[in-house]
Protein backbone atom coordinates (compact mmCIF):
# COMPACT_ATOMS: atom_id res chain seq x y z
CA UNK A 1 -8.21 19.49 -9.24
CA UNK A 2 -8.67 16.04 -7.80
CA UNK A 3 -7.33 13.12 -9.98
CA UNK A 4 -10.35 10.76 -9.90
CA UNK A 5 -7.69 7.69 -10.59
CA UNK A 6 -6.39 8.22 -7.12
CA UNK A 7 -7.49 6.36 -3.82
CA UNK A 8 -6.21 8.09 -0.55
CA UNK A 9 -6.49 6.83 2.91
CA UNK A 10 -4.34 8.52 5.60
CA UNK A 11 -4.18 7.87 9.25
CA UNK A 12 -2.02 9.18 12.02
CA UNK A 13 0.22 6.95 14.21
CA UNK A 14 1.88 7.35 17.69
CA UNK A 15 4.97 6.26 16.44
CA UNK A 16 8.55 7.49 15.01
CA UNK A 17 8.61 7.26 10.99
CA UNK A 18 11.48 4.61 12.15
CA UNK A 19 9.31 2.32 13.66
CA UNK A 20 6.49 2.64 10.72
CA UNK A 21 9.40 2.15 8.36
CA UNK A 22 10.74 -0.70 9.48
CA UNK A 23 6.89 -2.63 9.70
CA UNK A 24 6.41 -1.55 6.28
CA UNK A 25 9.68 -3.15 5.06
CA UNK A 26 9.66 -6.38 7.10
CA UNK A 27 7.61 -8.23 4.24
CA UNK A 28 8.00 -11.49 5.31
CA UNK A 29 5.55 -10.16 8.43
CA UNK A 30 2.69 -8.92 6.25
CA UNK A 31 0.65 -12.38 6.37
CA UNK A 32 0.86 -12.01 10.55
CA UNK A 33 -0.84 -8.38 10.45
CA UNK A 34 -1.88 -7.32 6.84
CA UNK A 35 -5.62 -7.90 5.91
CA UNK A 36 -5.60 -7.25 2.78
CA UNK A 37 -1.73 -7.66 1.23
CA UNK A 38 -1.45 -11.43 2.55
CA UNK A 39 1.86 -11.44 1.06
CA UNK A 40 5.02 -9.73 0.03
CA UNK A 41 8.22 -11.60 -1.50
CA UNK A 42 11.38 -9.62 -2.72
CA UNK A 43 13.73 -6.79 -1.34
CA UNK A 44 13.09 -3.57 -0.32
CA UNK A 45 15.82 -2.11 -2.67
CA UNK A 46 14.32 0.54 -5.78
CA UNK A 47 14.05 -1.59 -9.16
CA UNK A 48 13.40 -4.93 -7.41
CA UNK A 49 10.00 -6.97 -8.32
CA UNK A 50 8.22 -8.17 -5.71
CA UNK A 51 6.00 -11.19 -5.93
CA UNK A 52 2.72 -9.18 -3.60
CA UNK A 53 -0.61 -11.23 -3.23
CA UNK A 54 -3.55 -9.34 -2.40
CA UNK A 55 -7.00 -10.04 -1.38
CA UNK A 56 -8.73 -7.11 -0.67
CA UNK A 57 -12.15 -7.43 1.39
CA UNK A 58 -15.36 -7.95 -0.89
CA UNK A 59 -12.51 -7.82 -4.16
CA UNK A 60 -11.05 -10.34 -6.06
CA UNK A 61 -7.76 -12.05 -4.69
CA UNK A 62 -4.15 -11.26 -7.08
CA UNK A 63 -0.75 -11.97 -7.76
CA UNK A 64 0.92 -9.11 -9.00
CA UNK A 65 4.84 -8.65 -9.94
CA UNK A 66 5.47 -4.72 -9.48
CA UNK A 67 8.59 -2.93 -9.67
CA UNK A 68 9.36 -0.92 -7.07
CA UNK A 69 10.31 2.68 -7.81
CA UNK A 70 11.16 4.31 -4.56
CA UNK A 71 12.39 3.56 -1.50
CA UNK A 72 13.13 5.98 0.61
CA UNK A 73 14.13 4.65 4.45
CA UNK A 74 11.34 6.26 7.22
CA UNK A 75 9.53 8.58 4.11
CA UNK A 76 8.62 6.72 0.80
CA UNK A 77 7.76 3.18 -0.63
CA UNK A 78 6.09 3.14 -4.06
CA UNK A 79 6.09 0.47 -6.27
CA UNK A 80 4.05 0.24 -9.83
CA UNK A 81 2.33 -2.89 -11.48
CA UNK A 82 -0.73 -4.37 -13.36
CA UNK A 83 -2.21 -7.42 -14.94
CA UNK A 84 -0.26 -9.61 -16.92
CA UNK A 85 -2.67 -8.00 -20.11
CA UNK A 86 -1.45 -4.82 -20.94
CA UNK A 87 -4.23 -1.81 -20.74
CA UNK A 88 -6.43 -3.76 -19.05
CA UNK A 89 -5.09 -2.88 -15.41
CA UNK A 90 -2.35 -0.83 -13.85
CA UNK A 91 -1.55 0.53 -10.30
CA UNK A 92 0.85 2.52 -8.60
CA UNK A 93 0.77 2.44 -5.28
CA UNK A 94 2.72 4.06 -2.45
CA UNK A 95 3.02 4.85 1.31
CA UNK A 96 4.11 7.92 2.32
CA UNK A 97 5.41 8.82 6.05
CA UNK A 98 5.42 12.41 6.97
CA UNK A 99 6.29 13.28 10.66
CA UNK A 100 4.29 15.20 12.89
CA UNK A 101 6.09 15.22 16.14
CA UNK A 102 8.85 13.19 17.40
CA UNK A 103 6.47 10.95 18.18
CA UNK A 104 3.83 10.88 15.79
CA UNK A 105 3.60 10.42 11.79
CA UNK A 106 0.74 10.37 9.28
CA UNK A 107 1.07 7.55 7.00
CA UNK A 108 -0.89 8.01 3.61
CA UNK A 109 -1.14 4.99 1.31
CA UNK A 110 -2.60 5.46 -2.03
CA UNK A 111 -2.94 4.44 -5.46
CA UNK A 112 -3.24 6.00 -8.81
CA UNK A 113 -5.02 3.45 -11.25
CA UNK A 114 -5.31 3.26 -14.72
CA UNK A 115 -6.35 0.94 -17.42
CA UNK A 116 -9.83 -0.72 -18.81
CA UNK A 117 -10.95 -2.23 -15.84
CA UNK A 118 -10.84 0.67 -13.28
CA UNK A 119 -12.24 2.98 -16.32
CA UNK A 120 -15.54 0.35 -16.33
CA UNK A 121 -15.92 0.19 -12.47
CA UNK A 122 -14.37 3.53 -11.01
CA UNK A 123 -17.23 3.09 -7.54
CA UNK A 124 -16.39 -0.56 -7.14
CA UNK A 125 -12.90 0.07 -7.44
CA UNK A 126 -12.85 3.06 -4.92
CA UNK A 127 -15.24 1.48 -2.66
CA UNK A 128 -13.21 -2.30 -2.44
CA UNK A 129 -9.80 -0.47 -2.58
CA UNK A 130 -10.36 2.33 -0.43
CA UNK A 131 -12.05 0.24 2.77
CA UNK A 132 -8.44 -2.14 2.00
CA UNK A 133 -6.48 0.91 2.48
CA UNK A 134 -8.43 1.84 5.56
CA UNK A 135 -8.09 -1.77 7.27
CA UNK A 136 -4.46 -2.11 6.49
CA UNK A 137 -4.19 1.33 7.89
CA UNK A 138 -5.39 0.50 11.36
CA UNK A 139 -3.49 -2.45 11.48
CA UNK A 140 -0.53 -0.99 10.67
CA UNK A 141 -0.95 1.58 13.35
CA UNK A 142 -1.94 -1.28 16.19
CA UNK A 143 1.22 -2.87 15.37
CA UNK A 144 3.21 0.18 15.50
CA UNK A 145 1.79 1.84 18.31
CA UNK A 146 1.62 -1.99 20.66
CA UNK A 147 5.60 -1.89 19.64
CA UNK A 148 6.07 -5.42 19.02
């Protein structure tokens, strides 16, 4: 059964899951490559908060404070989050490195949402969230695969 809260975009990268790992934890980097999480601030360590700011093409720009909830070096990141109101917006979102060669990885990023807002506009939320994913996606693998 497909859980209509979640957002999936998945994309494969010429790349060792070391080398995806460590763009994905270099935060202070997002704002040079990331076009839609302009910024990161905290540690990469499981029960920090991080300080993200997003601004997601054709969406509304936010400062969120999520707790992160795994960290797992070249494999997991997933933090969890919402709007300062609670019910009205939560997230839990994640990127997920699986190898496929010794060269190659699929990264997935994703989200599972829940709270009033997503509930009123599920097809705005997929649409914004999922073309986000997407862009990040593709910059992420540029950056990976041009190895700078």
């Amino acid at each position: 059964m497909r859980n209509e809260s979640e957002i999936l975009a998945e994309i494969e990268i010429r790349a060792t899951p070391e080398r995806v790992w460590m763009i994905l934890v270099d935060f202070p980097s997002y704002p040079d490559w990331n076009p839609m999480i302009r910024s990161i601030e905290g540690v990469a360590r499981r029960s920090e908060r991080l300080r993200i700011s997003i601004q997601p093409q054709g969406g509304l720009a936010m400062t969120l404070h999520p707790k992160l909830l795994e960290v797992a070096p070249n494999r997991e990141l997933r933090w969890r989050g919402g709007l300062a109101i609670p019910g009205m917006l939560e997230g839990e979102h994640f990127f997920l490195i699986a190898p496929l060669s010794a060269e190659d990885v699929r990264l997935t990023q994703g989200e599972r949402f829940s709270g009033l807002l997503f509930r009123l506009f599920p097809r705005r939320f997929r649409r914004v969230t999922l073309a986000g994913f997407e862009a990040v996606n593709k910059a992420l693998k540029q950056r990976a695969e041009r190895g700078s």
